[in-house]
Protein backbone atom coordinates (compact mmCIF):
# COMPACT_ATOMS: atom_id res chain seq x y z
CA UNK A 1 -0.62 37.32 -21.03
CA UNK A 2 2.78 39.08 -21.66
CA UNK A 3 3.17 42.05 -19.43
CA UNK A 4 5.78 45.02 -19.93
CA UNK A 5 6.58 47.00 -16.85
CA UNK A 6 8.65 49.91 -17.37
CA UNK A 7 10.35 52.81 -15.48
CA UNK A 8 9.61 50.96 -11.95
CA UNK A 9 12.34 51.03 -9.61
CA UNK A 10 13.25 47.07 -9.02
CA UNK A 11 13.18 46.58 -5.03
CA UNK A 12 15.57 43.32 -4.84
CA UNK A 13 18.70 41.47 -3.03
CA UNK A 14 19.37 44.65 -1.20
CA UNK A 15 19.54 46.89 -4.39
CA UNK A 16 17.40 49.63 -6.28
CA UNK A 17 17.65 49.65 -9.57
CA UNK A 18 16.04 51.00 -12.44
CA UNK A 19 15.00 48.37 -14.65
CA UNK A 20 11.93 47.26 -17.37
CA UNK A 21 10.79 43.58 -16.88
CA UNK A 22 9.05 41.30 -19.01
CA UNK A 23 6.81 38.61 -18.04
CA UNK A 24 6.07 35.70 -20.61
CA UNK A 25 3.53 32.55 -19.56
CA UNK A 26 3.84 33.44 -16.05
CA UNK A 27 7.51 33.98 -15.53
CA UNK A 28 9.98 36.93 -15.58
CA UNK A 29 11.67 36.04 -18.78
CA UNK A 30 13.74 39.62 -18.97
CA UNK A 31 14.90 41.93 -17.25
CA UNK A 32 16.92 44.71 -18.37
CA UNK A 33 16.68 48.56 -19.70
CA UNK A 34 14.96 49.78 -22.30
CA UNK A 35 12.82 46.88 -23.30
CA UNK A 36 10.15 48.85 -24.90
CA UNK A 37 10.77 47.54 -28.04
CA UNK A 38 9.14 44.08 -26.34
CA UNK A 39 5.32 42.93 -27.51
CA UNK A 40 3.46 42.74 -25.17
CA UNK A 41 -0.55 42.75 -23.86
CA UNK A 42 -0.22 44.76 -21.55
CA UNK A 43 2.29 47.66 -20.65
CA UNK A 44 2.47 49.26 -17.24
CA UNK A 45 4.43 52.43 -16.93
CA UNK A 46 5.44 52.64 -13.48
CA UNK A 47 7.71 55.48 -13.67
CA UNK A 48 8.00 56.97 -10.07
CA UNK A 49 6.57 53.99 -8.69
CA UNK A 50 8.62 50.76 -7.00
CA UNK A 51 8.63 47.31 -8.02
CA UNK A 52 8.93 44.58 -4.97
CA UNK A 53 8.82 40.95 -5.01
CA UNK A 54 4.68 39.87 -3.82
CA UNK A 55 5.02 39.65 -0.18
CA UNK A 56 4.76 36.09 1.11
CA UNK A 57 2.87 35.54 4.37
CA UNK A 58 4.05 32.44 6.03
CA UNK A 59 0.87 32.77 8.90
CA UNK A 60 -2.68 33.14 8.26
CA UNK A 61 -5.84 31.23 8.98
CA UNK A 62 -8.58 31.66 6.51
CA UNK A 63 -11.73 29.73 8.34
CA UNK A 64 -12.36 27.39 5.67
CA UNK A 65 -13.48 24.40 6.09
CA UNK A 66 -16.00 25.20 8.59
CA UNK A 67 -15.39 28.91 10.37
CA UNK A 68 -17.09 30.28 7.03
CA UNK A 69 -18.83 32.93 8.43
CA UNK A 70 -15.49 34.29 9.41
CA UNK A 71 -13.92 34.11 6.10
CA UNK A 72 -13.11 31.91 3.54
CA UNK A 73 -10.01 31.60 1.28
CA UNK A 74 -11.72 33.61 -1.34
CA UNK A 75 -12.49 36.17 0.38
CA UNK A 76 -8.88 36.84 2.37
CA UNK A 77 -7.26 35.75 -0.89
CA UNK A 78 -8.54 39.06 -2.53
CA UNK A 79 -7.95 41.07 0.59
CA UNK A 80 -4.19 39.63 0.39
CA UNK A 81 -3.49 40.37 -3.13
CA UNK A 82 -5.42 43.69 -2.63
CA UNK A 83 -2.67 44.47 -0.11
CA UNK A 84 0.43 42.99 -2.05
CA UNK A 85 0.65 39.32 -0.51
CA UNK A 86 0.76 36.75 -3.71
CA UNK A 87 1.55 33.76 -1.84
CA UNK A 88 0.39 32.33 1.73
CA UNK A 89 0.81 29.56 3.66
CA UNK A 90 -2.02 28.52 5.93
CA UNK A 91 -3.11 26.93 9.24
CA UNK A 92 -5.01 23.82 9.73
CA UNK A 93 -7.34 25.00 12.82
CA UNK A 94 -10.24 24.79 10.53
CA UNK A 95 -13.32 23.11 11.33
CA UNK A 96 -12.69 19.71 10.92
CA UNK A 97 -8.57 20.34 11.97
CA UNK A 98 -6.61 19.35 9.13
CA UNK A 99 -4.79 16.11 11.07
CA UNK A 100 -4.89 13.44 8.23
CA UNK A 101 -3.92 13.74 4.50
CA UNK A 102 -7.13 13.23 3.26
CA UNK A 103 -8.51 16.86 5.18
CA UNK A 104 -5.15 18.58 3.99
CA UNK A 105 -5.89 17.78 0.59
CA UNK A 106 -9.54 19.20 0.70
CA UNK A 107 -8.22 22.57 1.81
CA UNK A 108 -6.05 22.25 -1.20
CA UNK A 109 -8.43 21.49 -3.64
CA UNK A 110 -10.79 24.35 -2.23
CA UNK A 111 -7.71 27.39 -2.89
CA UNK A 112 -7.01 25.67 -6.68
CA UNK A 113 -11.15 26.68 -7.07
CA UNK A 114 -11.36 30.11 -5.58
CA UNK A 115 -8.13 31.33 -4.12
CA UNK A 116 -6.61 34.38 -5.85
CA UNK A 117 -3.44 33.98 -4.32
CA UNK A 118 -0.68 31.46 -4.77
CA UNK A 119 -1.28 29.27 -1.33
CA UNK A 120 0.41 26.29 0.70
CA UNK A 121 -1.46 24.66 3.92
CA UNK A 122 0.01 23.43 6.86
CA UNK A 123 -0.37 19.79 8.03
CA UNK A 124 -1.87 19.69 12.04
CA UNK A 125 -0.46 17.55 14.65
CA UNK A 126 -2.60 16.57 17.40
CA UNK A 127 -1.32 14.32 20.23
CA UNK A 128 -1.67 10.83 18.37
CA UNK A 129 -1.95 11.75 14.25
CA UNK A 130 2.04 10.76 13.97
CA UNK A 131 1.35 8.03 10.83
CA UNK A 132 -0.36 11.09 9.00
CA UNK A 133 2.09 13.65 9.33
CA UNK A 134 5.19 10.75 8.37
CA UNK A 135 3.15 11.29 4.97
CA UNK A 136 3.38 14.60 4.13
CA UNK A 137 5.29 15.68 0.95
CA UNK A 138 8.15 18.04 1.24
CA UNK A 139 7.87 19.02 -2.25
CA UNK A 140 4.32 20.34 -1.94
CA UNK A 141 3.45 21.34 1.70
CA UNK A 142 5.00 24.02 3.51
CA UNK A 143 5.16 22.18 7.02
CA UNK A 144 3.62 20.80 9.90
CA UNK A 145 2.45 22.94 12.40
CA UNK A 146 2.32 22.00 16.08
CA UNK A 147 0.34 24.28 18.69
CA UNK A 148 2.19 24.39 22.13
CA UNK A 149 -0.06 26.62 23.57
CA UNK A 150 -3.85 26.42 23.10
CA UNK A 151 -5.47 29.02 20.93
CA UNK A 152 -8.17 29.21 18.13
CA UNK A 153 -9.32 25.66 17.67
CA UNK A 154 -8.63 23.79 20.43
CA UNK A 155 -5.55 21.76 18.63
CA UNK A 156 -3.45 21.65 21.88
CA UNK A 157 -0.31 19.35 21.72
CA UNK A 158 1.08 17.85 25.19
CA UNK A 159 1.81 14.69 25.08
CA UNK A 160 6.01 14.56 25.84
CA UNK A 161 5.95 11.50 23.39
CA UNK A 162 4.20 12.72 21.10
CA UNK A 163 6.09 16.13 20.62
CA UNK A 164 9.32 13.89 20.64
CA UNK A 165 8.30 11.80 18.21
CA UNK A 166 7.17 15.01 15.87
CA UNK A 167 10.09 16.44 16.50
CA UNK A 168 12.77 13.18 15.69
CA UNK A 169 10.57 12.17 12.79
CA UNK A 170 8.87 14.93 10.64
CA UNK A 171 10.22 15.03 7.18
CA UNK A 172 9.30 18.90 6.84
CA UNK A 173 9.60 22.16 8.73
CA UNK A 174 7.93 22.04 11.87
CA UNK A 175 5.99 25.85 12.84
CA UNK A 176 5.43 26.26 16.25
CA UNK A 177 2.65 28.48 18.12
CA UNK A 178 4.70 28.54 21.91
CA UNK A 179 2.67 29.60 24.88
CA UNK A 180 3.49 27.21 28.20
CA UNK A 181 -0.15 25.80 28.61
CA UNK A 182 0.48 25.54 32.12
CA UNK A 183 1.21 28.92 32.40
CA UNK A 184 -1.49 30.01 30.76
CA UNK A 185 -4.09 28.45 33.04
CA UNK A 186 -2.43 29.46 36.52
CA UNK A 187 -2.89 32.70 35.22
CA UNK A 188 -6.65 32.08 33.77
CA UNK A 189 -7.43 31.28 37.46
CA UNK A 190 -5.59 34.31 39.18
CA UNK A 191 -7.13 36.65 36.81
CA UNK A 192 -10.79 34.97 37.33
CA UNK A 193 -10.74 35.34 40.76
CA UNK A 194 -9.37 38.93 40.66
CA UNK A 195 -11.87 39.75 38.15
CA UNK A 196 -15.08 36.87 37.45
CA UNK A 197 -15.79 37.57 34.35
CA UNK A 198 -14.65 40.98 33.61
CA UNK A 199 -11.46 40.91 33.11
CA UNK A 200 -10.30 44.48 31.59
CA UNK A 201 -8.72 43.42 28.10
CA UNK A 202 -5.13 44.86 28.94
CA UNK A 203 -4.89 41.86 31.47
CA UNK A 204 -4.18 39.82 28.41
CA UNK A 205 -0.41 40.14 28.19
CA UNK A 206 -0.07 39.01 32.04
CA UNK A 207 -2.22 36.27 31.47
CA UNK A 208 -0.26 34.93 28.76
CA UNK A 209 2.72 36.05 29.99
CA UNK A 210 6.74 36.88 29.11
CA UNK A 211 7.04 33.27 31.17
CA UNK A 212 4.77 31.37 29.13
CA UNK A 213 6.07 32.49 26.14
CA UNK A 214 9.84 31.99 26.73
CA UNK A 215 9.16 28.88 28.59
CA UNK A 216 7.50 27.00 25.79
CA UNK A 217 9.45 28.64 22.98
CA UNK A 218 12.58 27.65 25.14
CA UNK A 219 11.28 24.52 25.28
CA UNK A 220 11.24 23.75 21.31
CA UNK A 221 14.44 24.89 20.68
CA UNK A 222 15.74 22.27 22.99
CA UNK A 223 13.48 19.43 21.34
CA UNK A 224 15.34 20.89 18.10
CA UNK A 225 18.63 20.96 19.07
CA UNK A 226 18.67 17.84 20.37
CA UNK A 227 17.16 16.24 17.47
CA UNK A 228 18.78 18.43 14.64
CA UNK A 229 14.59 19.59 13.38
CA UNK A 230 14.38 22.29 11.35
CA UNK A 231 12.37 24.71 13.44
CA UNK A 232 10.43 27.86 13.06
CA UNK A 233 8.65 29.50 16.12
CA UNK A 234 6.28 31.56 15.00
CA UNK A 235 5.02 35.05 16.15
CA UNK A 236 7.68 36.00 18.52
CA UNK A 237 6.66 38.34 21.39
CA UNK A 238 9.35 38.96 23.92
CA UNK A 239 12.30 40.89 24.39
CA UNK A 240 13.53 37.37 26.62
CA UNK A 241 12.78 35.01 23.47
CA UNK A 242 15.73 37.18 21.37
CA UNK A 243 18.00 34.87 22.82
CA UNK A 244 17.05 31.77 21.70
CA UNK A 245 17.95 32.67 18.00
CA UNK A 246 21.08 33.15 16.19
CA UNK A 247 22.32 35.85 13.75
CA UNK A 248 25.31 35.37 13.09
CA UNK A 249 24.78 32.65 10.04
CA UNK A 250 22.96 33.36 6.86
CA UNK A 251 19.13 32.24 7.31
CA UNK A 252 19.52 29.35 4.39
CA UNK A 253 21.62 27.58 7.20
CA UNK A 254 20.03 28.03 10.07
CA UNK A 255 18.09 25.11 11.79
CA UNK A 256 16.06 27.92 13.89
CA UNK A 257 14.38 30.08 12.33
CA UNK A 258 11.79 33.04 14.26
CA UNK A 259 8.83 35.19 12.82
CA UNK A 260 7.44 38.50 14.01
CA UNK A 261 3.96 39.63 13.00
CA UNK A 262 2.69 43.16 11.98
CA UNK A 263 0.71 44.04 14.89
CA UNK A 264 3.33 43.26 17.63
CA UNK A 265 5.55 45.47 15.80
CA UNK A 266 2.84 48.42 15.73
CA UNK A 267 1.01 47.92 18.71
CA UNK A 268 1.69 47.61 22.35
CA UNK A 269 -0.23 47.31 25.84
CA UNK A 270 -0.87 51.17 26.29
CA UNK A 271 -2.89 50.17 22.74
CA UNK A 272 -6.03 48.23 24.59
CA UNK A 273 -7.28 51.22 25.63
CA UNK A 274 -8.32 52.72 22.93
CA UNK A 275 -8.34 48.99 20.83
CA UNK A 276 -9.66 46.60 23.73
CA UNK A 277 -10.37 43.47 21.82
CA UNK A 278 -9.80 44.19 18.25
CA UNK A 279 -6.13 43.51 19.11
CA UNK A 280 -6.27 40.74 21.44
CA UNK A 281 -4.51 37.80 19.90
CA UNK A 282 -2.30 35.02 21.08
CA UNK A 283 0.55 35.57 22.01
CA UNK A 284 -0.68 38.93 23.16
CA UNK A 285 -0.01 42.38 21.95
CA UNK A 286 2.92 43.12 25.41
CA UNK A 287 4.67 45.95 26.24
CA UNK A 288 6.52 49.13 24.69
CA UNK A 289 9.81 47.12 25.68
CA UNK A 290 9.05 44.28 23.81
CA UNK A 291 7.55 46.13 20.70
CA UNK A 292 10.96 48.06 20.61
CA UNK A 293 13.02 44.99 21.42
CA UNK A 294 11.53 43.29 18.69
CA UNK A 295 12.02 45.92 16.25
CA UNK A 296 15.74 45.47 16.73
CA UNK A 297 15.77 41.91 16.39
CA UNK A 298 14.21 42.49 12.99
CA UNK A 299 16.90 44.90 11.75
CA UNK A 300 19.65 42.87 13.57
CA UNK A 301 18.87 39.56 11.76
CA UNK A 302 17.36 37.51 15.26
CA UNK A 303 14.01 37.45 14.20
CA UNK A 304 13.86 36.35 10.22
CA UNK A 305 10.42 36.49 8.54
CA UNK A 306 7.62 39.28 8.96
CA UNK A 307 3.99 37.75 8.91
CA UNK A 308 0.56 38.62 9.51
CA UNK A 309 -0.95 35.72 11.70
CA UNK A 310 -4.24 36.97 9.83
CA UNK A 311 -7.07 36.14 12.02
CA UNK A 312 -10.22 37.70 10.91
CA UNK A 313 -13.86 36.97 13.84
CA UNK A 314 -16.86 38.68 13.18
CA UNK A 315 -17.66 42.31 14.97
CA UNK A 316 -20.00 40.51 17.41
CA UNK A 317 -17.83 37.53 18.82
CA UNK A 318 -14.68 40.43 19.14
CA UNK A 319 -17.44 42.41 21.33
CA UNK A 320 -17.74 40.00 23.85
CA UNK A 321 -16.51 40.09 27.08
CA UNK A 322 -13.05 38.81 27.84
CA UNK A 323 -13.11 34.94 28.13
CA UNK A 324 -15.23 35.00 24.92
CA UNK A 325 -14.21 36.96 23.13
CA UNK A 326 -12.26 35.24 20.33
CA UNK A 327 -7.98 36.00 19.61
CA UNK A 328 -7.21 37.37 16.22
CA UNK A 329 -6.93 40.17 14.04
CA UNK A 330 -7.12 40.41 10.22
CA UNK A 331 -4.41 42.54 9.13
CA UNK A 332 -3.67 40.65 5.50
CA UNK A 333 -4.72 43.59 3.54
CA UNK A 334 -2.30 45.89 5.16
CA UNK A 335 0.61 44.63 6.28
CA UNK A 336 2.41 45.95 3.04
CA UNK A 337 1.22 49.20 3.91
CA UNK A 338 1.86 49.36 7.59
CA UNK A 339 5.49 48.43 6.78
CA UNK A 340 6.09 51.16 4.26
CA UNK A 341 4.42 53.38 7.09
CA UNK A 342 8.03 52.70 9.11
CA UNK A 343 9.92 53.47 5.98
CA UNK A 344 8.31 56.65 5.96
CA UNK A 345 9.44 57.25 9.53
CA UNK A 346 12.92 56.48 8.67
CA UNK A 347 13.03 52.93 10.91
CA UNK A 348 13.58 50.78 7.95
CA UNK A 349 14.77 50.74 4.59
CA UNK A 350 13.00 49.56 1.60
CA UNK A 351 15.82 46.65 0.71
CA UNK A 352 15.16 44.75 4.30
CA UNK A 353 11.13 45.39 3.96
CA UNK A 354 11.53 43.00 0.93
CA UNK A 355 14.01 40.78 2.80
CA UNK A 356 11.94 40.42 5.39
CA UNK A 357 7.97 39.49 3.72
CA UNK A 358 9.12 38.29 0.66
CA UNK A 359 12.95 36.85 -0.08
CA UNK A 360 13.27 35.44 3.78
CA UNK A 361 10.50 33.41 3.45
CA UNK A 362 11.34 32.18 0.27
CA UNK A 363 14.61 31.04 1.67
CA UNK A 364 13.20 30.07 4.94
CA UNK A 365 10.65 27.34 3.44
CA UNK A 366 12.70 27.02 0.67
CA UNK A 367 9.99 28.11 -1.99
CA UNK A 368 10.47 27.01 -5.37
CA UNK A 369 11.67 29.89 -7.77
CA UNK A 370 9.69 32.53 -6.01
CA UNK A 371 10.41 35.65 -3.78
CA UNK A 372 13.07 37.55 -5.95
CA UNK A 373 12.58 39.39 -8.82
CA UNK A 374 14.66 36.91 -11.36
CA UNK A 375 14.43 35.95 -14.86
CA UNK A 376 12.85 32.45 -14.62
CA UNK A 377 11.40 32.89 -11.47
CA UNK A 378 7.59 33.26 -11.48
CA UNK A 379 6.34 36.62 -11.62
CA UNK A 380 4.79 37.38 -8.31
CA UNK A 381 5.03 40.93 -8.72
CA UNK A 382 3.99 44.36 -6.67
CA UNK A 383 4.01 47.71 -7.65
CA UNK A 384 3.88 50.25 -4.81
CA UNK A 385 3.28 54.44 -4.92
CA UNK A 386 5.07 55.72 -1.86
CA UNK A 387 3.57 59.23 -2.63
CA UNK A 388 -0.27 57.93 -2.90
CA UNK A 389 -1.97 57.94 0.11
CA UNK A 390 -4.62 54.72 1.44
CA UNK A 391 -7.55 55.26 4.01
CA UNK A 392 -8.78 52.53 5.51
CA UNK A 393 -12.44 52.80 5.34
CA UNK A 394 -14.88 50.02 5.53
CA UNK A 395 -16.13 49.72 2.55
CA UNK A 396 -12.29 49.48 1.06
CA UNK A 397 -12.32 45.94 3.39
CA UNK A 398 -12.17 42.94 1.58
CA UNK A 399 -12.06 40.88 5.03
CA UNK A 400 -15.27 38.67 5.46
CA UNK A 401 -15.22 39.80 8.30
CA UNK A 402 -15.94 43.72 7.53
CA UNK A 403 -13.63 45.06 10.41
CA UNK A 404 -10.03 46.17 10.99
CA UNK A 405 -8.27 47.94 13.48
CA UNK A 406 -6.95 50.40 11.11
CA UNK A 407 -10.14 51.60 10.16
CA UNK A 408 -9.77 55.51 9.43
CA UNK A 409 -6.00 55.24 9.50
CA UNK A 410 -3.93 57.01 6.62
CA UNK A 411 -1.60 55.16 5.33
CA UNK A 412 1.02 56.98 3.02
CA UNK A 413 1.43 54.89 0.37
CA UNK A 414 -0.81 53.17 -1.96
CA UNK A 415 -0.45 49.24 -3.71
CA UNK A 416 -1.20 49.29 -7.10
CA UNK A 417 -1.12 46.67 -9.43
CA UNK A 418 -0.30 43.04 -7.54
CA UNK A 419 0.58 40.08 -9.83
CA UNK A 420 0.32 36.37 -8.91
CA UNK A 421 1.60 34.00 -11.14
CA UNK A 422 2.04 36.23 -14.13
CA UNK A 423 -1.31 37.25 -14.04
CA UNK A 424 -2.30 40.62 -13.50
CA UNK A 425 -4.72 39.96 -10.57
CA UNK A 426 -5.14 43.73 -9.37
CA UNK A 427 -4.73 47.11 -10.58
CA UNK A 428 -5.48 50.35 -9.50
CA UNK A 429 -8.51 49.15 -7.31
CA UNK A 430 -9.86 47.02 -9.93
CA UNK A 431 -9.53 42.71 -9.39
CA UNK A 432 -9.25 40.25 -12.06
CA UNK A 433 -10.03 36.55 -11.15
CA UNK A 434 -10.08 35.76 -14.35
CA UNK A 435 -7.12 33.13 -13.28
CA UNK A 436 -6.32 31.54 -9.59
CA UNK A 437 -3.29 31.17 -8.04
CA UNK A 438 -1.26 28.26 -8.14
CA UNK A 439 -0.35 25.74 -5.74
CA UNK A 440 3.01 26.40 -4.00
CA UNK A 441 6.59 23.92 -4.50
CA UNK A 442 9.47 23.82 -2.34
CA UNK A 443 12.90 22.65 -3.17
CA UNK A 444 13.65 20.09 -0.36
């Protein structure tokens, strides 16, 4: 389909213009003013409205294979592209882990059925699956992931050799979940015999602590410096961690590279009250310091990417009590939204909102000819109403999972049309999976 868009205001490379775009077989093949004159099948006068790059979420975990009655990557596929996320990349915590080639591909061939969204999955690492990960391609996976910190799926790493020999030998970008499992389970016990088995939910951020965090994050970047890795800790927490990362080189030449996700920007420990475990996650939701620590780091270039670490459990296992009830949120849908909420409030401006979700990542994982808005480049598109307001109701959830902890929230502006690949996957509530996503490359 050729697309016309005209009248938006182009969001991109830290400038604002006014410009038309044309989209032919998928790409952005002009861009200019005044191209009504164009053909095409569709024309979308966005006049008013802004024109961003689709947000690319480097974090999420869509259940499938095997966590299905959580979600599944058709499901959170819509609910991303409903909220303005064309492209995500994956974890492989699904039911069976995705530790050999064979697995990874399965995941792979399950998004090219039914996933709306353009999509990359992450290779696991488990304590003795080295041979595996030597074979993953650069050109077509966007890294290995290593948990050093239990969570979600039991996919521990903490073997010494083994995290050396990940670290000296992985031909890809290694993503790091950092929580000192040590740390973590001196804590466990405290806390258990303070409490048994009801613990009060805002004991979470002193069970997994400031220490555990900067002690295993701390840890990484010394495996990486010392053997030159290109490293990305994920889903930084702690005002301490800031230091560990470097901003004063542009990010396509860093070997460190950080992430902060939605929620720890927007919610902090006085939060549990009202929240309790709709927000636990790991690493936990900490303090008002933090939250406003890390909100600085974002502006000031320390922490690179903005992700969701989308983690969508059912109702019921989120309503148990603390030890069983499961960490994760699903926040996919809205973490466009809930970042535009901070431009309202005059925090952030719209140029580093698209820095941050959709050109940093690109550079980051070094995505093929995506995140800008460039003639050539695919056309993974977003159009965005700043004066249209979104509820958050219920049934406006496209989660599996039917729940979300901004669930009668306003937010003040509104997504909509999203395009993925050139197609014209949603507008103005309405989906079209007439076409799928594609697959995502990386120039490496």
């Amino acid at each position: 389909m050729k697309i016309l868009i005209l009248n938006a205001k182009n969001v991109n490379e830290g400038q604002i213009l006014e410009q038309d775009v044309f989209i032919n077989e998928g790409r952005i093949q002009q861009i200019g003013k005044d191209l009504s004159h164009l053909q095409a099948d569709k024309v979308v006068d966005a006049k008013g409205q802004y024109l961003l790059p689709g947000v690319i979420d480097d974090q999420v975990h869509f259940r499938e294979p095997g966590l299905t009655h959580k979600a599944c990557i058709a499901t959170e596929a819509r609910a991303a592209v409903v909220g303005g996320v064309t492209s995500f990349m994956e974890m492989p915590n699904t039911v069976p882990n995705a530790l050999t080639q064979d697995l990874l591909a399965d995941k792979y061939a399950i998004a090219a059925q039914t996933s709306l969204a353009n999509y990359s999955f992450f290779m696991g690492t488990s304590n003795d699956n080295l041979e595996e990960i030597l074979k993953t391609n650069p050109q077509d996976v966007c890294g290995v992931k290593i948990f050093m910190g239990s969570s979600t799926g039991n996919m521990l790493v903490d073997n010494a050799k083994a995290l050396e020999a990940v670290f000296s030998q992985c031909p890809v970008l290694i993503a790091t979940h950092c929580e000192d499992e040590a740390t973590v389970k001196a804590n466990s016990e405290k806390y258990r015999q303070l409490y048994g088995e009801d613990v009060p939910m805002h004991c979470h951020p002193e069970i997994r602590d400031v220490e555990a965090c900067l002690k295993s994050s701390s840890f990484a970047v010394e495996l990486a410096k010392k053997h030159n890795t290109r490293l990305h800790i994920l889903h930084i927490t702690t005002q301490e961690e800031l230091a560990l990362f470097d901003n004063t080189k542009p990010l396509k030449d860093k070997r460190i590279t950080s992430e902060v996700c939605v929620h720890h920007l927007w919610f902090n420990k006085n939060d549990y009250a009202k929240y309790g475990s709709q927000i636990k996650c790991n690493p936990a939701v900490k303090d008002e310091h933090h939250q406003k620590a890390l909100f600085e780091a974002l502006l000031d270039d320390r922490l690179d990417i903005i992700a969701t670490d989308h983690a969508p459990h059912t109702w019921d296992e989120k309503q148990q009590g603390y030890w069983k009830a499961p960490s994760g949120v699903p926040l996919v849908q809205h973490t466009l939204l809930l970042m535009l909420e901070y431009y309202h409030q005059g925090r952030i401006g719209l140029a580093k909102v698209v820095e941050k979700m959709c050109h940093a990542p690109a550079v980051c994982f070094q995505l093929a000819e995506r995140g800008f808005i460039r003639e050539g480049y695919w056309a993974d598109l977003v159009l965005v109403d700043l004066d249209k307001p979104t509820t958050v109701t219920k049934p406006s959830l496209y989660y599996r999972c039917e729940w979300s902890p901004f669930e009668g929230y306003t937010f003040k502006s509104a997504i909509t049309h999203t395009i993925v690949s050139g197609h014209l996957a949603y507008a103005n509530g309405v989906l079209d999976e007439s076409q799928k996503g594609k697959r995502l490359r990386f120039d490496r």
